[in-house]
N, C-alpha and C. Protein backbone atom coordinates (compact mmCIF):
# COMPACT_ATOMS: atom_id res chain seq x y z
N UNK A 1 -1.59 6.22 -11.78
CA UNK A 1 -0.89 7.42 -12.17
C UNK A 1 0.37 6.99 -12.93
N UNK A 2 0.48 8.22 -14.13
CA UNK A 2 2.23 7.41 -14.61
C UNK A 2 2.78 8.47 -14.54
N UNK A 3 4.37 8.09 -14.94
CA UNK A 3 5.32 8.74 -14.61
C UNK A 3 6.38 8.52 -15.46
N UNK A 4 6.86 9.32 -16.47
CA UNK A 4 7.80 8.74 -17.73
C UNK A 4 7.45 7.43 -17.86
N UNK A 5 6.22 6.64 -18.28
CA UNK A 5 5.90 5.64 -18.93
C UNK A 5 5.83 4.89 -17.39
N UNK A 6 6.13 5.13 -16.48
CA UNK A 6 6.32 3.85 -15.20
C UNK A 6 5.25 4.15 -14.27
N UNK A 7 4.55 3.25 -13.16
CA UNK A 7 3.67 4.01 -12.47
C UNK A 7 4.16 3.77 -11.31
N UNK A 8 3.77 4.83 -10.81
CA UNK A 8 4.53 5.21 -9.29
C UNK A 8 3.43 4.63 -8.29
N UNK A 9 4.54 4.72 -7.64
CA UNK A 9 3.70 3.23 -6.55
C UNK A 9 4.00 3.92 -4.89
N UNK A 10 2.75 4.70 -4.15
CA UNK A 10 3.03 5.59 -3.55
C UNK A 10 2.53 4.75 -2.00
N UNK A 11 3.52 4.71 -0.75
CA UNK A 11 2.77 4.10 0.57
C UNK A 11 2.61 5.30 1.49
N UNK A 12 2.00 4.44 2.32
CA UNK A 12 1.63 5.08 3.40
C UNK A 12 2.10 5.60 4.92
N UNK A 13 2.59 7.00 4.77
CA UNK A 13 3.28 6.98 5.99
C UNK A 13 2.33 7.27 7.46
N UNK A 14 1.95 6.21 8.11
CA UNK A 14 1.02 6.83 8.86
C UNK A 14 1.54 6.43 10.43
N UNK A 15 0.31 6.71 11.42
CA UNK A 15 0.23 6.33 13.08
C UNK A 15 0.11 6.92 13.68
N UNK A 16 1.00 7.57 14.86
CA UNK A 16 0.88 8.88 15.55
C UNK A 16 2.23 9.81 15.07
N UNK A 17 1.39 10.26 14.13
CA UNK A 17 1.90 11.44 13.20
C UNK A 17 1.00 12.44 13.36
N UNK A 18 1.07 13.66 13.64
CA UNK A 18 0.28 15.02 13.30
C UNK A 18 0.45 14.69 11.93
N UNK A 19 1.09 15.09 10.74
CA UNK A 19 0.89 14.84 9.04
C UNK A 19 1.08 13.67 8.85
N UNK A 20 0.24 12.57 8.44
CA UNK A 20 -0.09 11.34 8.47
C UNK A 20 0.24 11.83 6.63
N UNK A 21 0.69 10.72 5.41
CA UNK A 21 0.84 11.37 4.06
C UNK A 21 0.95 10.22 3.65
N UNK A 22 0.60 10.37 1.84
CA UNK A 22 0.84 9.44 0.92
C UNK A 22 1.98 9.58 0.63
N UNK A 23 3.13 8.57 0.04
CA UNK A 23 4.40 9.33 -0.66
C UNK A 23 4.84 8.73 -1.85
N UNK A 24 5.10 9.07 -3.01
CA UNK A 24 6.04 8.41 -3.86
C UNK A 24 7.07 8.77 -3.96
N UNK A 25 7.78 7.61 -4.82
CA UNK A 25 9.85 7.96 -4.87
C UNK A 25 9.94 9.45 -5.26
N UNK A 26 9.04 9.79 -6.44
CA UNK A 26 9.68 11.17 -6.90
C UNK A 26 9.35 11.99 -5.77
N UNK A 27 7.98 12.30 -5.12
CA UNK A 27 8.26 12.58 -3.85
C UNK A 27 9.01 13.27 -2.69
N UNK A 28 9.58 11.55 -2.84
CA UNK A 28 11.23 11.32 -1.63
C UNK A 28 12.19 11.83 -2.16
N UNK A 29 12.37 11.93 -3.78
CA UNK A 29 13.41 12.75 -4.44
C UNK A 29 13.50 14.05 -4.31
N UNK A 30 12.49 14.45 -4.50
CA UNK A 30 12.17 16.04 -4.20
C UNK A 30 11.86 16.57 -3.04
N UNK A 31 11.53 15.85 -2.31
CA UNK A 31 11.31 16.86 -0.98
C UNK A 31 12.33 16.98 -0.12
N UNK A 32 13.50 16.01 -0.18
CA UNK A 32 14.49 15.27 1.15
C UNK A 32 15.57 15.38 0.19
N UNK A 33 16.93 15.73 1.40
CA UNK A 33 17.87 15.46 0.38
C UNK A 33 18.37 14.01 0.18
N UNK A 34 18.94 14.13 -0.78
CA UNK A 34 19.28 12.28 -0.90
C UNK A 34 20.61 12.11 -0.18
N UNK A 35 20.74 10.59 -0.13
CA UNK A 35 22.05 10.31 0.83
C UNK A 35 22.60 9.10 0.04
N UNK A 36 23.46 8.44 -0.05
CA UNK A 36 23.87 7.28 -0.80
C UNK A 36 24.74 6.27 0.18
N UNK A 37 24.22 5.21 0.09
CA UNK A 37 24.90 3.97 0.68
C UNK A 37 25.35 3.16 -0.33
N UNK A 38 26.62 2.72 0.28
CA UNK A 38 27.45 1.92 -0.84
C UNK A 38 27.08 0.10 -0.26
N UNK A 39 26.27 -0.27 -0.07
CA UNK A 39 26.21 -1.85 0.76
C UNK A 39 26.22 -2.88 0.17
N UNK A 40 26.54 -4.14 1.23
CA UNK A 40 27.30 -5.17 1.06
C UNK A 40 26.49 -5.94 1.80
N UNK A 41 25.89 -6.88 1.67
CA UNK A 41 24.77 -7.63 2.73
C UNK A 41 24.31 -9.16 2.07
N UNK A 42 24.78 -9.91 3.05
CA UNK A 42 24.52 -11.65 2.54
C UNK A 42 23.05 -11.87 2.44
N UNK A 43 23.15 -12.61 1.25
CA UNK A 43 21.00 -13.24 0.44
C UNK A 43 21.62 -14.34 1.13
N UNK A 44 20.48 -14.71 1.84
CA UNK A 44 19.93 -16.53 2.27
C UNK A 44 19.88 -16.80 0.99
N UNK A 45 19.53 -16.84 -0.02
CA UNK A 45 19.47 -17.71 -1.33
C UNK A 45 20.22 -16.76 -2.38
N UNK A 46 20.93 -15.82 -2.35
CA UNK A 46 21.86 -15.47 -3.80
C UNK A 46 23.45 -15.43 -2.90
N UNK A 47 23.85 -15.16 -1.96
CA UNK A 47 24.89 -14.91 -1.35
C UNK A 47 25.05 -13.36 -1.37
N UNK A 48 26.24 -13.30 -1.26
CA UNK A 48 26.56 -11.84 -1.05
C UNK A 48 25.74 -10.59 -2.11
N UNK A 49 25.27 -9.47 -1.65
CA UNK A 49 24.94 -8.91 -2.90
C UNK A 49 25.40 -7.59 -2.56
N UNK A 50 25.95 -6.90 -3.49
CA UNK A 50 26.69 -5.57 -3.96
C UNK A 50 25.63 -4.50 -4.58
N UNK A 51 25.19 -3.32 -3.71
CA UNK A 51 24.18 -2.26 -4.93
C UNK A 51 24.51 -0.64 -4.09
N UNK A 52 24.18 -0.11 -4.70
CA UNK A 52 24.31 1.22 -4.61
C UNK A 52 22.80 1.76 -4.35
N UNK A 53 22.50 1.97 -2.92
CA UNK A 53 20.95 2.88 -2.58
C UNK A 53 21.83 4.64 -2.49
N UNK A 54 20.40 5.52 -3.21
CA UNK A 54 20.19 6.68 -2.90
C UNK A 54 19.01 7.01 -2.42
N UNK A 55 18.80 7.57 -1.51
CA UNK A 55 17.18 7.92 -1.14
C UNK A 55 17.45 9.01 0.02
N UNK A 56 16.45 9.71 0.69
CA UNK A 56 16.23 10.00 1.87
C UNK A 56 16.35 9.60 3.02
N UNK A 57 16.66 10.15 4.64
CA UNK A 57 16.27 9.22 5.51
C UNK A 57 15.43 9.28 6.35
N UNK A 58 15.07 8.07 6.32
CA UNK A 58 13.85 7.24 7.21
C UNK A 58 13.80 8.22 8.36
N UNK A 59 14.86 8.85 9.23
CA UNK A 59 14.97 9.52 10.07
C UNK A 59 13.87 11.26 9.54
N UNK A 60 14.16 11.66 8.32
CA UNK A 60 14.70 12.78 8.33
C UNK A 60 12.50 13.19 7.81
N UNK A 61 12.46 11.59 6.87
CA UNK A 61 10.69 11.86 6.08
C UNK A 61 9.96 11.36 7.56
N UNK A 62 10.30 11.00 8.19
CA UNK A 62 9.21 10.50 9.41
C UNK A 62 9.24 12.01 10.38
N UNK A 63 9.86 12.85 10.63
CA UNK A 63 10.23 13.58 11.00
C UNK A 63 9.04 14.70 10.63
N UNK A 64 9.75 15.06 9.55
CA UNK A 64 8.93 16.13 8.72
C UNK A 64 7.30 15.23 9.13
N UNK A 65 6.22 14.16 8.89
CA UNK A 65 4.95 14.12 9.18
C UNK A 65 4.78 14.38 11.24
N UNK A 66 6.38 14.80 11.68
CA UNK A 66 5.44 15.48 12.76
C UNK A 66 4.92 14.63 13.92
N UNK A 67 6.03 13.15 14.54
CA UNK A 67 6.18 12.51 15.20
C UNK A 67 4.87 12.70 16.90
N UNK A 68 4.55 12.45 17.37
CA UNK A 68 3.53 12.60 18.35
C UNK A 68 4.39 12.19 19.78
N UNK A 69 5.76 12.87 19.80
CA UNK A 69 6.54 12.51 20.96
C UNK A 69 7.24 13.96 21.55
N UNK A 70 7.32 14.01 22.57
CA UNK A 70 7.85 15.26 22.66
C UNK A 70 9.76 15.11 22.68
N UNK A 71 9.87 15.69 21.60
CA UNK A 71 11.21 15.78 21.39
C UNK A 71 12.09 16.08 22.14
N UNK A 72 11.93 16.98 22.85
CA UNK A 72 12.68 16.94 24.49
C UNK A 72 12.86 15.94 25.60
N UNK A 73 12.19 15.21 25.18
CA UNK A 73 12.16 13.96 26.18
C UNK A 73 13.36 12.76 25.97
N UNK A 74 14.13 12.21 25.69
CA UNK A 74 14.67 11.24 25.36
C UNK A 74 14.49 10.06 25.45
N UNK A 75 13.88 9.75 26.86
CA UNK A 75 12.84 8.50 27.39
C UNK A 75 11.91 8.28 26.45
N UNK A 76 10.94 9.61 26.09
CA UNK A 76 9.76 9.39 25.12
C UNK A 76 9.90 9.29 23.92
N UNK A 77 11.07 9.23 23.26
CA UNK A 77 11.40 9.05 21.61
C UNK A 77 11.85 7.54 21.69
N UNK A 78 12.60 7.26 22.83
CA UNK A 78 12.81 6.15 22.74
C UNK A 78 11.78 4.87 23.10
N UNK A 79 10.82 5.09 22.96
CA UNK A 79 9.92 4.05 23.54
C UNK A 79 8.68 3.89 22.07
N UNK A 80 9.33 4.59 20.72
CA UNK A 80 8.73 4.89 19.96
C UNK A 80 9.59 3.36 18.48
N UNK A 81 8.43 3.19 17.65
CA UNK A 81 8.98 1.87 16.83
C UNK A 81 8.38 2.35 15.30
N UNK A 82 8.82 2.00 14.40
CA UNK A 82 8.64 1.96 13.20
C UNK A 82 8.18 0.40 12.75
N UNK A 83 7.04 0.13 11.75
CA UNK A 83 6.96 -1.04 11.52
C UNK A 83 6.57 -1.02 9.85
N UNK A 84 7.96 -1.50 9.06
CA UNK A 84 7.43 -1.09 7.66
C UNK A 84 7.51 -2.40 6.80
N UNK A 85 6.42 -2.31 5.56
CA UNK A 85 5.59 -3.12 4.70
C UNK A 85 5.91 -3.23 3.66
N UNK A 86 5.89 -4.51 2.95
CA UNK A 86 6.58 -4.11 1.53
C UNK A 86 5.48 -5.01 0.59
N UNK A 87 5.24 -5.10 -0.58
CA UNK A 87 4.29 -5.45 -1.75
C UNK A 87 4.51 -6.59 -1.65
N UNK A 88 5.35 -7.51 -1.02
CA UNK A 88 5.40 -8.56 -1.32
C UNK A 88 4.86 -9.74 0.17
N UNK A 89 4.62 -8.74 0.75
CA UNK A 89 3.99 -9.22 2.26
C UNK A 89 5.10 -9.13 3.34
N UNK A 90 6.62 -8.46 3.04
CA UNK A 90 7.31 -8.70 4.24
C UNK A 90 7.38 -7.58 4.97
N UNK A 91 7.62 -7.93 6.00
CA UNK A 91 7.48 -6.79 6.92
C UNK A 91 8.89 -6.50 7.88
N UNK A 92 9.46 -5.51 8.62
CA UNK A 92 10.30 -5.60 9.78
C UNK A 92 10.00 -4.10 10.58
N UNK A 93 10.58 -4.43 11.47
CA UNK A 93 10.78 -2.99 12.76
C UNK A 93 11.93 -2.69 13.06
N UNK A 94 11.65 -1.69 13.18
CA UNK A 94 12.79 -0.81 13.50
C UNK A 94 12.21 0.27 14.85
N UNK A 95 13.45 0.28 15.95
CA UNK A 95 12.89 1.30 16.99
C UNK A 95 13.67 2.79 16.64
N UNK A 96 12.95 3.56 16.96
CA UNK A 96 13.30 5.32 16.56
C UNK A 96 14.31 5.38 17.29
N UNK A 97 15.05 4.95 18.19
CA UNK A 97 16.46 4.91 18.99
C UNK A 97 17.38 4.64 18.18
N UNK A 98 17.02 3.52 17.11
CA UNK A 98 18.08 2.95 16.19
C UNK A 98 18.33 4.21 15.10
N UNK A 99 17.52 5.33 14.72
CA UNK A 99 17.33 5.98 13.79
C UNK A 99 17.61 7.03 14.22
N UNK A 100 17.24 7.70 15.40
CA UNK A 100 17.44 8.87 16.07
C UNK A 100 18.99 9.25 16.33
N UNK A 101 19.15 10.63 15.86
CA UNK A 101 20.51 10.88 15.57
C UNK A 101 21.21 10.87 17.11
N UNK A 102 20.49 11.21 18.38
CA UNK A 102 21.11 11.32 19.37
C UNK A 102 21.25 9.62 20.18
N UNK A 103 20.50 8.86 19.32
CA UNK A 103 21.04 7.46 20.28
C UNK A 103 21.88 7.01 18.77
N UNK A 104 21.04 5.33 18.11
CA UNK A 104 22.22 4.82 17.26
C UNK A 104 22.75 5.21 16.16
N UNK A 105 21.31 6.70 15.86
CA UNK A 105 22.24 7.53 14.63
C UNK A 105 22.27 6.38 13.03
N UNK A 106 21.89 5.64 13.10
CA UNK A 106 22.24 4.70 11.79
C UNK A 106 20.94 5.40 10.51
N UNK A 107 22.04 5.20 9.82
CA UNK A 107 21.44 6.17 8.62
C UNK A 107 20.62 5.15 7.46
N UNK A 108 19.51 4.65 8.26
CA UNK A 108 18.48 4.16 7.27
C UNK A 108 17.58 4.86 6.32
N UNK A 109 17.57 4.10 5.04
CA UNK A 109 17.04 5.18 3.72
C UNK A 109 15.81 4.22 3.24
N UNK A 110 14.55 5.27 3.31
CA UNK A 110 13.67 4.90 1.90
C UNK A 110 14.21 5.12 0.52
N UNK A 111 15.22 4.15 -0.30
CA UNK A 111 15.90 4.41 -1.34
C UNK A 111 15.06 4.89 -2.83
N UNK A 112 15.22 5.98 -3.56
CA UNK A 112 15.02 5.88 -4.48
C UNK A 112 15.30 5.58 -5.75
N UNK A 113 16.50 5.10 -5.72
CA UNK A 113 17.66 4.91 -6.54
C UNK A 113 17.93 3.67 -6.14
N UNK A 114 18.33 1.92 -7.32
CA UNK A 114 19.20 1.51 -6.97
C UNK A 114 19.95 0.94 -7.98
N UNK A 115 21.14 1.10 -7.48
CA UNK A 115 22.65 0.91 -8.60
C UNK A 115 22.09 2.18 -9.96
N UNK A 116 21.75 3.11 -9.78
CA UNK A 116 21.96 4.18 -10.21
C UNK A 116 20.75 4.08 -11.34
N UNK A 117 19.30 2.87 -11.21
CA UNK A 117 18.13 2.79 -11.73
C UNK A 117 17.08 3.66 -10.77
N UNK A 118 16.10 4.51 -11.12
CA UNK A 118 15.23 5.17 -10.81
C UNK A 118 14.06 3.63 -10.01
N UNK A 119 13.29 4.16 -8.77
CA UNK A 119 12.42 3.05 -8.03
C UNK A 119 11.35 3.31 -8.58
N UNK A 120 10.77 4.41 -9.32
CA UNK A 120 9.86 4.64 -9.27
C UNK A 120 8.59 3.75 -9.72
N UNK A 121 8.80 2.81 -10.81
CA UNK A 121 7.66 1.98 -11.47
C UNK A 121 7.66 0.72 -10.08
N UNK A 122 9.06 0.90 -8.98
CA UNK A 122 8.50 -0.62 -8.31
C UNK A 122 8.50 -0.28 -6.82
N UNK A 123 8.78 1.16 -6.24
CA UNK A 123 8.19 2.02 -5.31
C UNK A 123 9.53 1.99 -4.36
N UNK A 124 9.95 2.31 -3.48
CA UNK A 124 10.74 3.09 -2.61
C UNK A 124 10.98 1.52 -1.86
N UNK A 125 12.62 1.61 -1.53
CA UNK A 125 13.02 0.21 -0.65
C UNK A 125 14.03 0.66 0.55
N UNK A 126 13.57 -0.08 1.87
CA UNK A 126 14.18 0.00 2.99
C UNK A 126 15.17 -0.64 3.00
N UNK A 127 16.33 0.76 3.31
CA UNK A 127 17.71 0.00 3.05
C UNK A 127 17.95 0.43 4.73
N UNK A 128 18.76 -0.63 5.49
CA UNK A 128 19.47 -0.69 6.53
C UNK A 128 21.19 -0.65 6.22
N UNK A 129 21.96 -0.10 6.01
CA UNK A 129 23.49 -0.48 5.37
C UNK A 129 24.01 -0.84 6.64
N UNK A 130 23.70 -0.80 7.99
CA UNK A 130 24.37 -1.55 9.05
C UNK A 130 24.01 -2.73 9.42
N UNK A 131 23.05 -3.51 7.94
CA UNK A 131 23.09 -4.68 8.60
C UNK A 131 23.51 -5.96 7.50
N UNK A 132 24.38 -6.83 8.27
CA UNK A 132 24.99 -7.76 7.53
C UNK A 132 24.61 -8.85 6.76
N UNK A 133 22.94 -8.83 7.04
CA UNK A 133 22.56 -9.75 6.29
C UNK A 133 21.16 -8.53 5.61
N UNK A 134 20.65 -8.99 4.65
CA UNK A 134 19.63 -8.25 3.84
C UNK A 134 18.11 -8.42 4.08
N UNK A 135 17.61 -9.48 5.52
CA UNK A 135 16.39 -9.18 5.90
C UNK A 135 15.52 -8.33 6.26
N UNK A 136 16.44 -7.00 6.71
CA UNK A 136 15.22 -5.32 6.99
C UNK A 136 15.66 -4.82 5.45
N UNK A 137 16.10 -5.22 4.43
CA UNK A 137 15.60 -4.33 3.57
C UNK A 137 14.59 -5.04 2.59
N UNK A 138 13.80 -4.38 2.77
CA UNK A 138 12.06 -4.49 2.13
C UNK A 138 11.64 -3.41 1.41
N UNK A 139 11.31 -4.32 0.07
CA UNK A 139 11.09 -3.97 -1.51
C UNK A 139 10.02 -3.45 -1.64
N UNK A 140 9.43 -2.64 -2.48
CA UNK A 140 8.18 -2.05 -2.91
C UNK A 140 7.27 -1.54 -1.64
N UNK A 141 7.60 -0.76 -0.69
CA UNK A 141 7.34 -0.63 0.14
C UNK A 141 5.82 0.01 0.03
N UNK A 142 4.78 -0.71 1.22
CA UNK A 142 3.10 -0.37 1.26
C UNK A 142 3.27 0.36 2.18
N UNK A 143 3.89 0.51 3.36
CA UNK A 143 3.54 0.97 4.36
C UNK A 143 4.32 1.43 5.14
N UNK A 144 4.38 2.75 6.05
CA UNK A 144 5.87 2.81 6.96
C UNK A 144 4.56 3.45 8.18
N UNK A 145 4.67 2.41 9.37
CA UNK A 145 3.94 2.63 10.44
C UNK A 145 4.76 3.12 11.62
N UNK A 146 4.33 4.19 12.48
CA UNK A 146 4.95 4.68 13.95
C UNK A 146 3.88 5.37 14.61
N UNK A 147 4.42 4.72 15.53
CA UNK A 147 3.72 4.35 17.33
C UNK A 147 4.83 3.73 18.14
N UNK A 148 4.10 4.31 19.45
CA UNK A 148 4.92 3.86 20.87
C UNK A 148 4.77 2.24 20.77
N UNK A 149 6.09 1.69 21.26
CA UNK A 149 5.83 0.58 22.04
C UNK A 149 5.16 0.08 22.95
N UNK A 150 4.32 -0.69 23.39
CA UNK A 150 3.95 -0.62 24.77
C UNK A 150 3.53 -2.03 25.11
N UNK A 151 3.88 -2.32 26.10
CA UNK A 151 4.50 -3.55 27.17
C UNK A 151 3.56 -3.99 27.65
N UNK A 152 2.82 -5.18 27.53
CA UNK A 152 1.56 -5.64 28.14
C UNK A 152 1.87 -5.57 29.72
N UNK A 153 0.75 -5.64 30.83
CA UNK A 153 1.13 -5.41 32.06
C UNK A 153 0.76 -6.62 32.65
C-alpha cells in the first residue's frame, strides 16, 4: 500500500484483546490524540541522542482493542505484560502496571513523528522517555503483543 509516495508499514496489535487490529502510523495519527516527548537517552554505540517523538499512547491504543482484564480489579491489570517487535528482530516488555495510569502512569508512545519527520514509510517506534538508556525503544515496529503473565508452578 502507498501513502504520499511512502509505504506504510502496518503491525499487529494482538493477544487477549476482544479487538485484536492491524495498525498504521496514519492510523495512530488519526484515531488517538498525539502526545510529544522531548527525550534524551544514551546509544551503546552513538552516545547520547537528542529527538523529538509524537505519537499516541501505548496506554491509550491498547486500550481502545479492549484488554481481556477486568478493569476493576487492580490485582488483574497488574499481572498483565506487553511484549513488542520491531523489523529489525528486537524485541522488549513492558508490564501494563508500568503503563497503567493508576500504578506507574509512564507515558509510553507508539511514535509517529520523529524530530518533526512523518514514520510512516518506516512504521511506528516505541518510545519509553523514562528510560535512560535507549534499549525499549524499538524501530519499525511488527508487533505489539498482550497477555497475562503467568508463573510456572
Amino acid at each position: 500500500m502507498t501513502r504520499l509516495g511512502t509505504r506504510t508499514r502496518p503491525f499487529v496489535l494482538d493477544g487477549e484483546l476482544h479487538r485484536p487490529a492491524r495498525l498504521t502510523v496514519a492510523e495512530l495519527r488519526e484515531g488517538w490524540d498525539q502526545h510529544r516527548a522531548d527525550v534524551v537517552f544514551d546509544c551503546a554505540t552513538a552516545g547520547p541522542q537528542r529527538h523529538t517523538f509524537e505519537g499516541p499512547l501505548l496506554r491509550e491504543v491498547v486500550a481502545s482493542a479492549g484488554p481481556a482484564f477486568d478493569v476493576r480489579r487492580r490485582k488483574d491489570r497488574s499481572r498483565f505484560v506487553l511484549a513488542v517487535s520491531g523489523g529489525d528482530g528486537h524485541h522488549t516488555v513492558l508490564s501494563w502496571a508500568e503503563i497503567d495510569a493508576d500504578f506507574g502512569n509512564t507515558p509510553v508512545l507508539l511514535a509517529t513523528h520523529l524530530d518533526g519527520e512523518g514514520l510512516d514509510g518506516q512504521g511506528s517506534q516505541l518510545v519509553v522517555p523514562s528510560d535512560r538508556c535507549g534499549a525499549r525503544y524499538v524501530s519499525a515496529i511488527t508487533r505489539v503483543w498482550f497477555g497475562p503473565c503467568t508463573v510456572p508452578e
